[in-house]
C-alpha atoms as a PDB file:
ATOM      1  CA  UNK A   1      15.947 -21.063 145.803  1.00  0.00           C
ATOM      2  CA  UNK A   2      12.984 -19.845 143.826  1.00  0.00           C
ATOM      3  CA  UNK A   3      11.554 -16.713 145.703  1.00  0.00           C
ATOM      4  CA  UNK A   4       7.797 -17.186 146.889  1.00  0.00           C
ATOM      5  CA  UNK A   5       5.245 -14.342 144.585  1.00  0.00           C
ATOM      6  CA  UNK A   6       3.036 -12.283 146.366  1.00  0.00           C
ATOM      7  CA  UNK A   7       0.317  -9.862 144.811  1.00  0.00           C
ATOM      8  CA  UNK A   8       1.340  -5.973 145.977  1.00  0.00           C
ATOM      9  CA  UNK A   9      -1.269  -4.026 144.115  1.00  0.00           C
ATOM     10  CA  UNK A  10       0.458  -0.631 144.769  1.00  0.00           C
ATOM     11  CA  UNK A  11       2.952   0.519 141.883  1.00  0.00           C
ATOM     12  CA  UNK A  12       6.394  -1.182 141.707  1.00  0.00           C
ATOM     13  CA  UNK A  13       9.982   0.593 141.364  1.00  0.00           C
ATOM     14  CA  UNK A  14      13.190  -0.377 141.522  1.00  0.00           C
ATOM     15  CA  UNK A  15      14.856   0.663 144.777  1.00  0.00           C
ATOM     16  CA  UNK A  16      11.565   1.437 146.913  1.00  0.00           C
ATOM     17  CA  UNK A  17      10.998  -0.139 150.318  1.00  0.00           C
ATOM     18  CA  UNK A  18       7.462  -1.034 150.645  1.00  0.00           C
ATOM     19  CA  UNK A  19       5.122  -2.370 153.410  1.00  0.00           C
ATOM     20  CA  UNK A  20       2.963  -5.820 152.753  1.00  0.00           C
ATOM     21  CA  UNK A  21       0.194  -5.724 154.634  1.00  0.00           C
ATOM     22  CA  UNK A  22      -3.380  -7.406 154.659  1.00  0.00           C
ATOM     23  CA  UNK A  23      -3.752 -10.810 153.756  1.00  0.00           C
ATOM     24  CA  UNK A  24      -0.571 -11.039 151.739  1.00  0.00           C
ATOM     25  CA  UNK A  25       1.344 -10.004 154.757  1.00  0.00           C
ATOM     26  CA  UNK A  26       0.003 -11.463 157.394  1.00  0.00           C
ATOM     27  CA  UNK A  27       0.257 -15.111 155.104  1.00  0.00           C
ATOM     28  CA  UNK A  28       3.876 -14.007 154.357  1.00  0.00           C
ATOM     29  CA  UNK A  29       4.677 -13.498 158.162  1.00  0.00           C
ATOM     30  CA  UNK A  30       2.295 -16.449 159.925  1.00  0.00           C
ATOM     31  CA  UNK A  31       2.306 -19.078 157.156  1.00  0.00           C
ATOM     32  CA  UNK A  32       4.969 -18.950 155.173  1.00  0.00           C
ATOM     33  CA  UNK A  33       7.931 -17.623 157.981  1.00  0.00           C
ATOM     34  CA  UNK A  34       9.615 -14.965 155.500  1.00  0.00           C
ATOM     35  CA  UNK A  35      12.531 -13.818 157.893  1.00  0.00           C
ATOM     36  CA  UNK A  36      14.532 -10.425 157.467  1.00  0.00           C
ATOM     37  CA  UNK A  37      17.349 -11.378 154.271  1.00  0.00           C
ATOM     38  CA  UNK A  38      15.228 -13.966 152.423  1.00  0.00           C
ATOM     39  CA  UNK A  39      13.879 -13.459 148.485  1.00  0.00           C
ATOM     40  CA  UNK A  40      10.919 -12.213 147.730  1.00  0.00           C
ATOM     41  CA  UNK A  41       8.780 -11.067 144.517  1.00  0.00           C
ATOM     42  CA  UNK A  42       5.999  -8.879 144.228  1.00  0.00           C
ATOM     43  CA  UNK A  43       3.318  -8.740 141.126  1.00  0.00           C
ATOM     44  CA  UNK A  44       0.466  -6.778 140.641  1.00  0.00           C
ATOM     45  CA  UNK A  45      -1.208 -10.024 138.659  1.00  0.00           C
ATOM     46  CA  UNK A  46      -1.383  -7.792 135.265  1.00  0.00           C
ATOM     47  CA  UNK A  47       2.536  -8.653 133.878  1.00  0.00           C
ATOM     48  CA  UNK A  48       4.417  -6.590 136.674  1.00  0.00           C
ATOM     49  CA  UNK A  49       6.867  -8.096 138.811  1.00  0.00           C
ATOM     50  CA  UNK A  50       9.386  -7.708 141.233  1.00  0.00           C
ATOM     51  CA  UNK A  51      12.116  -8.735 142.919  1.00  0.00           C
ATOM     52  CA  UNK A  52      13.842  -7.455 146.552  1.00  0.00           C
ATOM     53  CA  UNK A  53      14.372  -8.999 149.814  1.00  0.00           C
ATOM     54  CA  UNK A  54      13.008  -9.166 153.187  1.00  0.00           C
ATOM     55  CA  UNK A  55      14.182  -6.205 155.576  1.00  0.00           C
ATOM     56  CA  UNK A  56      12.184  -5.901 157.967  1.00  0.00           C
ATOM     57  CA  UNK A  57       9.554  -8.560 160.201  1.00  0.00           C
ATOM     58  CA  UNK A  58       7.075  -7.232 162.092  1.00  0.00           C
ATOM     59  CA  UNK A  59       3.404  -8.959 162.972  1.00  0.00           C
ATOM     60  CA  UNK A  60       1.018  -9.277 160.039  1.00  0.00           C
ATOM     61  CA  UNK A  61       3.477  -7.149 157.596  1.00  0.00           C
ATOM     62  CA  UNK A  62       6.711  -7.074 155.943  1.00  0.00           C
ATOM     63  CA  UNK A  63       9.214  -4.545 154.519  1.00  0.00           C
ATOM     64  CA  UNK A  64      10.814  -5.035 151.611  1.00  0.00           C
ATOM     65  CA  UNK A  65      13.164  -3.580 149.544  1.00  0.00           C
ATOM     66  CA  UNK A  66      12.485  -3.428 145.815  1.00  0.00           C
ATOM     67  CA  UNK A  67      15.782  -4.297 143.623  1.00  0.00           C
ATOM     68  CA  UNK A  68      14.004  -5.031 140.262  1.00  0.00           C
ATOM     69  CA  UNK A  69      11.123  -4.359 138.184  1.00  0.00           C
ATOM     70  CA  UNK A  70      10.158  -6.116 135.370  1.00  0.00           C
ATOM     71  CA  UNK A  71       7.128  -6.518 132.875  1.00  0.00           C
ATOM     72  CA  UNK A  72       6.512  -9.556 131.671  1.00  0.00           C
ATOM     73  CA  UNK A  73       4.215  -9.823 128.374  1.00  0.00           C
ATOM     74  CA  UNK A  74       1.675 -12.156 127.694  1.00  0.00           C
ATOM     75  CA  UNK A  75       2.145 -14.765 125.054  1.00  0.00           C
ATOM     76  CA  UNK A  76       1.129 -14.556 121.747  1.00  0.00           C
ATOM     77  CA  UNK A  77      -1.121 -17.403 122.592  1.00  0.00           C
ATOM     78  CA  UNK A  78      -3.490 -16.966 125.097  1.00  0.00           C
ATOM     79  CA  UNK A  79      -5.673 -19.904 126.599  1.00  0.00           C
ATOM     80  CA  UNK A  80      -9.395 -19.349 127.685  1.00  0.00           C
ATOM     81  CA  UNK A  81     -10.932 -22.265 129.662  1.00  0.00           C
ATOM     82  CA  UNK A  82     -14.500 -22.223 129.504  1.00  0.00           C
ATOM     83  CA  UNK A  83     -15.539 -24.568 132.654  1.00  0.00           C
ATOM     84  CA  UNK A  84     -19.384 -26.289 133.318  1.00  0.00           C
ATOM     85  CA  UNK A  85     -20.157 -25.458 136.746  1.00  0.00           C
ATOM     86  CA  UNK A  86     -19.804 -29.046 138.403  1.00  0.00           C
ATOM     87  CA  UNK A  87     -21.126 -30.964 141.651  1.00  0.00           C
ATOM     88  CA  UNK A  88     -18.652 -30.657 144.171  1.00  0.00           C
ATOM     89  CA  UNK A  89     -14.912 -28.911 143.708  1.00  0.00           C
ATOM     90  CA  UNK A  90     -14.843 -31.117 140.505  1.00  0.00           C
ATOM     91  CA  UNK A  91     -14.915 -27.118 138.725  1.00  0.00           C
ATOM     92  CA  UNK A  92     -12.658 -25.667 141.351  1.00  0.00           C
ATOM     93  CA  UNK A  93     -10.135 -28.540 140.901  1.00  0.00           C
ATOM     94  CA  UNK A  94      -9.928 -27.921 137.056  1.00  0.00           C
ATOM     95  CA  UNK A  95      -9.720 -24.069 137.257  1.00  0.00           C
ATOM     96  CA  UNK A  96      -6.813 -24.528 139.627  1.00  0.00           C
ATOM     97  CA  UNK A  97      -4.722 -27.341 137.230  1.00  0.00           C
ATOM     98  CA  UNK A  98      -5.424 -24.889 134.518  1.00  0.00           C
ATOM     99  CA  UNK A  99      -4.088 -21.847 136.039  1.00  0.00           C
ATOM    100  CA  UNK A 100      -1.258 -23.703 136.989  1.00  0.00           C
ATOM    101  CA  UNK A 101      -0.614 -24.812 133.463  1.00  0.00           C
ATOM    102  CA  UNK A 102      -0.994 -21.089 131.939  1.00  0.00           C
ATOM    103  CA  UNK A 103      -4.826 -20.450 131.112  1.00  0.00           C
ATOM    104  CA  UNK A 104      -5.343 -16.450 131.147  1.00  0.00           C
ATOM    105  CA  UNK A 105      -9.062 -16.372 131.618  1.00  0.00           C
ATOM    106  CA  UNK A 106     -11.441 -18.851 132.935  1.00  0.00           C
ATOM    107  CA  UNK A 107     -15.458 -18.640 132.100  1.00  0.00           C
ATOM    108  CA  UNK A 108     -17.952 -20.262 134.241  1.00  0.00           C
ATOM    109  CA  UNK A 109     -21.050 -21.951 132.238  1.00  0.00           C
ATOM    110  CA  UNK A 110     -24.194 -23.076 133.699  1.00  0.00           C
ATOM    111  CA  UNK A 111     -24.585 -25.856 131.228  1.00  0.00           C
ATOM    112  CA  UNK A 112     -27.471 -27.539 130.631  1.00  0.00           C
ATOM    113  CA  UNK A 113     -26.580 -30.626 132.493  1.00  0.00           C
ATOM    114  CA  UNK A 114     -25.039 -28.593 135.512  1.00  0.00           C
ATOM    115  CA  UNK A 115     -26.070 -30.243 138.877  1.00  0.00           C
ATOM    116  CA  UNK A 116     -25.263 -27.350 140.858  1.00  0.00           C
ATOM    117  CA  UNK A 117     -26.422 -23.905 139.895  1.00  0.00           C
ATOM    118  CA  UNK A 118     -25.583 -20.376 140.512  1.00  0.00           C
ATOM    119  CA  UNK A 119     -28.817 -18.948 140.671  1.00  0.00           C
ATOM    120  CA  UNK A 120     -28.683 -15.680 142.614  1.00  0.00           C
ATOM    121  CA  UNK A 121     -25.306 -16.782 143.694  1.00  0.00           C
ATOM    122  CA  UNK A 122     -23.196 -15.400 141.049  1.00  0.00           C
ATOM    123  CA  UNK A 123     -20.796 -12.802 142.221  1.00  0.00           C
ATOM    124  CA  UNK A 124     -20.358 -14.925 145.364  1.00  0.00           C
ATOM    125  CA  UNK A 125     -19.323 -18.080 143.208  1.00  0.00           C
ATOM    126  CA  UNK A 126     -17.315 -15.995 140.753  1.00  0.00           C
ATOM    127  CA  UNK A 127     -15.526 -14.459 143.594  1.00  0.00           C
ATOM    128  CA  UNK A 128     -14.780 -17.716 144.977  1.00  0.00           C
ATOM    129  CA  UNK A 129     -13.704 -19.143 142.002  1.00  0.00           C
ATOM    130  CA  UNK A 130     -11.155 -15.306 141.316  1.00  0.00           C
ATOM    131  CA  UNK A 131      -9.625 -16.528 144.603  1.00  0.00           C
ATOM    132  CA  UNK A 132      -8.780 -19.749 143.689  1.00  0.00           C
ATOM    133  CA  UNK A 133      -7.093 -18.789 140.196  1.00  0.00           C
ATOM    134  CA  UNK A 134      -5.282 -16.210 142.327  1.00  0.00           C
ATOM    135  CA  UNK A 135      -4.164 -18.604 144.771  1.00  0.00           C
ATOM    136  CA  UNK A 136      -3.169 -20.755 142.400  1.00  0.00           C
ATOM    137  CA  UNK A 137      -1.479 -18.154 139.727  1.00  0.00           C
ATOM    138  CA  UNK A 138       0.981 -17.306 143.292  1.00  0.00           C
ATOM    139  CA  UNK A 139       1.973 -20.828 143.655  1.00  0.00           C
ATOM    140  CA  UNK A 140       3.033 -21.494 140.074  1.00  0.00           C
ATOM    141  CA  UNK A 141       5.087 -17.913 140.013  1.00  0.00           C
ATOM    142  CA  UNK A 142       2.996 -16.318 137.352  1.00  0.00           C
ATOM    143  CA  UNK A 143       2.830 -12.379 137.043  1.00  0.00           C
ATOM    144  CA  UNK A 144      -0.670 -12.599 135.098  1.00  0.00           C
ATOM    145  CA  UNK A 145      -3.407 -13.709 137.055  1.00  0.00           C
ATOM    146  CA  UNK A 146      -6.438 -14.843 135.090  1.00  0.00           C
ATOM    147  CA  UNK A 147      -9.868 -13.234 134.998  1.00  0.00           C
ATOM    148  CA  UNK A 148     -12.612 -14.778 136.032  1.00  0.00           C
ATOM    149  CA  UNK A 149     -15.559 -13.541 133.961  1.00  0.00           C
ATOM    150  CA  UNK A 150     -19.094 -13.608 134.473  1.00  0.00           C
ATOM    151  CA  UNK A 151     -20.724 -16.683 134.035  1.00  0.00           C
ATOM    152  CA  UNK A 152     -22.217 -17.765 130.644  1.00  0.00           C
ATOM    153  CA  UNK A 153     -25.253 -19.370 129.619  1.00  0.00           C
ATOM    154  CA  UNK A 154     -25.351 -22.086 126.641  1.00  0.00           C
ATOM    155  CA  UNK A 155     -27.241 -18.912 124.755  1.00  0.00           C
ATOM    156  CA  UNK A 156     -24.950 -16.667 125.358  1.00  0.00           C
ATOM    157  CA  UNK A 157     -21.507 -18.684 125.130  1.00  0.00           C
ATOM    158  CA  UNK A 158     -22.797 -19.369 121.689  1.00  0.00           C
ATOM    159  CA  UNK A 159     -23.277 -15.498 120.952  1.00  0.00           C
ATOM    160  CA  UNK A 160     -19.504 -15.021 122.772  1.00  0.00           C
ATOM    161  CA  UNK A 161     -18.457 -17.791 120.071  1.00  0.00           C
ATOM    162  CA  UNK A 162     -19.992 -16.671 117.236  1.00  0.00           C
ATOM    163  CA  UNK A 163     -18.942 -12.762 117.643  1.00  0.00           C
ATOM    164  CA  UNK A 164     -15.147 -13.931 118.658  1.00  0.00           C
ATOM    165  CA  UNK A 165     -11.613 -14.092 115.834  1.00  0.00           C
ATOM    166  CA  UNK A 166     -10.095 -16.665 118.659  1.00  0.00           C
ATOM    167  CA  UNK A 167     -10.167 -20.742 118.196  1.00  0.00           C
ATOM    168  CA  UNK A 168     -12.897 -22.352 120.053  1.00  0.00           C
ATOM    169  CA  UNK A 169     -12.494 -26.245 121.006  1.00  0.00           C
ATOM    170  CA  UNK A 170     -15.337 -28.414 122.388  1.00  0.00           C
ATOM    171  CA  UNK A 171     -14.451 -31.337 124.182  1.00  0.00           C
ATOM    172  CA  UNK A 172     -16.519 -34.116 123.106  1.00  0.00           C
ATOM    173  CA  UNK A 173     -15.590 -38.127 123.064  1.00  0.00           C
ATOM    174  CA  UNK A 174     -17.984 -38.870 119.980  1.00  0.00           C
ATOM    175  CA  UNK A 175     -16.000 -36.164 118.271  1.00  0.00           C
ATOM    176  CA  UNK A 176     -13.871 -37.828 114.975  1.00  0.00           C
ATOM    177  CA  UNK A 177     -11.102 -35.252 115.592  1.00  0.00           C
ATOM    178  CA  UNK A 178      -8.394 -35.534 118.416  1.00  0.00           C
ATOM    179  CA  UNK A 179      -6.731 -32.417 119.951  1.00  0.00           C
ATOM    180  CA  UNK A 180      -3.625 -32.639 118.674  1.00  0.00           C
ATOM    181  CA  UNK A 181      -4.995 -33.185 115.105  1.00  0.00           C
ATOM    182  CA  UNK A 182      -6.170 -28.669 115.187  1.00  0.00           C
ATOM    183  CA  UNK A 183      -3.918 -26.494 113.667  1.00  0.00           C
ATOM    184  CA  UNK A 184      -4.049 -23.615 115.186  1.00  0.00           C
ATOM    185  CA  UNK A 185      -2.692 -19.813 114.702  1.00  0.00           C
ATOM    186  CA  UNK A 186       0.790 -18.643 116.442  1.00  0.00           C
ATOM    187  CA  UNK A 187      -1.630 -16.170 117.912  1.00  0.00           C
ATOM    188  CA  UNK A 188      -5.258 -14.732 119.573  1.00  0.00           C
ATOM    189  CA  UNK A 189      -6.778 -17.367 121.516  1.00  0.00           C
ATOM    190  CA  UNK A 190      -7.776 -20.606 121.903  1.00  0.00           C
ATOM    191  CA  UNK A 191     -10.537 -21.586 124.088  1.00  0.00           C
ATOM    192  CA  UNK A 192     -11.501 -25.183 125.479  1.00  0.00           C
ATOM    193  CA  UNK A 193     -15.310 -25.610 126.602  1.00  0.00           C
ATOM    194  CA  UNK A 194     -15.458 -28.483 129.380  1.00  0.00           C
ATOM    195  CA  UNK A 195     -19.111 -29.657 129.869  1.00  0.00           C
ATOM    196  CA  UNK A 196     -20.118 -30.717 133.305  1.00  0.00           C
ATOM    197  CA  UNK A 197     -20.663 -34.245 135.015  1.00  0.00           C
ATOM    198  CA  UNK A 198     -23.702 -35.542 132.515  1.00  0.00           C
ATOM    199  CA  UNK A 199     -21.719 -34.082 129.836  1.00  0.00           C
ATOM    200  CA  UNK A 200     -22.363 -31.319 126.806  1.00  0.00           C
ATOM    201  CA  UNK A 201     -26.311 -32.152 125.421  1.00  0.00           C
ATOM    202  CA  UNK A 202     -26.585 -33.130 121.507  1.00  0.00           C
ATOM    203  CA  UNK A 203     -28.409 -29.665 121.382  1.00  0.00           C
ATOM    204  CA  UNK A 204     -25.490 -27.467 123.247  1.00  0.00           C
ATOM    205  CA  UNK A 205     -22.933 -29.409 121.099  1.00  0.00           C
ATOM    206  CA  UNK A 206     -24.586 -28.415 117.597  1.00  0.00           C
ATOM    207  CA  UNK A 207     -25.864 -24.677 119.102  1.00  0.00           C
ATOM    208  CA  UNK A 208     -21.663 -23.791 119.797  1.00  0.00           C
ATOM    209  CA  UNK A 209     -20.671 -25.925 116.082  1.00  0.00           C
ATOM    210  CA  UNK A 210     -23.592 -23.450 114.321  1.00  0.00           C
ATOM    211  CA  UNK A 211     -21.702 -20.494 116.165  1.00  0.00           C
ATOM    212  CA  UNK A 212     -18.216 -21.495 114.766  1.00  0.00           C
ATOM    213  CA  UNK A 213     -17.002 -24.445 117.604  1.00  0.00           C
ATOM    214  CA  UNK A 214     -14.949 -27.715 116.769  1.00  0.00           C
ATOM    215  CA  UNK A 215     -15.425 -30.828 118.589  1.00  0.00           C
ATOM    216  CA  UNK A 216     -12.435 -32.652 119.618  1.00  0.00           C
ATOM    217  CA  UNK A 217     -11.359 -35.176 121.547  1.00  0.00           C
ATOM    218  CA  UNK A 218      -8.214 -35.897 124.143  1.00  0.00           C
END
């Protein structure tokens, strides 16, 4: 059985006991049952994990007793998704898939043709979204939880793209090129732009190609 991750900020050690406490450990105790032998990991989100088991049950915490620590590097590949903020959870819901599948850092945009908008609710909203990715990064078992970074106008996206070594892919249907036709380096990163509901303008889509952007298609 594949133990269930939980984020332990504190340094990790190989034979420690610990306490988790706070949110972790009370959803450890009340929602997910851990009882006193079961598996366990721990992960600071940043590479660091470990493994131990359960010794100890008590009430909103749990002790647990460290038997490895390992640190896990990131790939040589790193994927950036660059998300339109969205009516809805139609953002939330791609964050989430993409954390799932390995992204390392997710930007909001306020695209042009964003219905909702994050005026004066910025931290709030990027908050929201950080605790989604982290939700999400603990159910796929990943020791690197992505940032979520603040969010980006069309201006300066464009100014991120243009000053930025990594690969950055538009996703456009009128684009000639498909995904899968990009080469793309064994390392640095790639970053996808996904426009919102009225999709990317003609003016966004030739401000990020000016900057150094490709258009693709799925």
């Amino acid at each position: 059985m594949v133990e269930p991750l939980f984020r332990f900020t504190d340094p990790l050690v190989a034979g420690q006991t610990l306490q988790l406490t706070g949110p972790e450990g009370h959803h450890a105790v009340a929602v997910r049952r851990m009882r006193v032998g079961e598996a366990i990991a721990l992960t600071n989100g940043r590479g660091l994990k470990a493994r131990g088991v359960v010794s100890a049950v008590a009430p909103k915490r749990l002790t647990v007793a460290v038997h490895s620590v390992e640190t896990i590097e990131l790939p040589a590949v790193t994927f950036t998704l660059i998300q339109a903020v969205a009516k809805g959870d139609r953002d939330e819901l791609a964050i989430q898939a993409a954390t799932e599948l390995g992204t390392t850092k997710v930007v909001p945009w306020q695209a042009e043709r964003s219905i909702s908008k994050w005026d004066g609710k910025e931290q709030k909203n990027r908050e929201r979204w950080q605790q989604i990715v982290d939700e999400a990064a603990k159910q796929a078992l990943r020791p690197w939880f992505p940032e979520v970074a603040q969010v980006q106008s069309s201006k300066s996206l464009a100014k991120q793209i243009s000053e930025s070594v990594g690969t950055y892919l538009v996703l456009d249907p009128t684009s000639p090129i498909s995904l899968n036709q990009v080469e793309l380096s064994t390392s640095g990163e790639v970053a996808l732009i996904v426009g919102p509901e009225g999709g990317i303008s003609e003016a966004e889509l030739a401000l990020f190609e000016t900057a150094g952007a490709k258009r693709v298609h799925l």
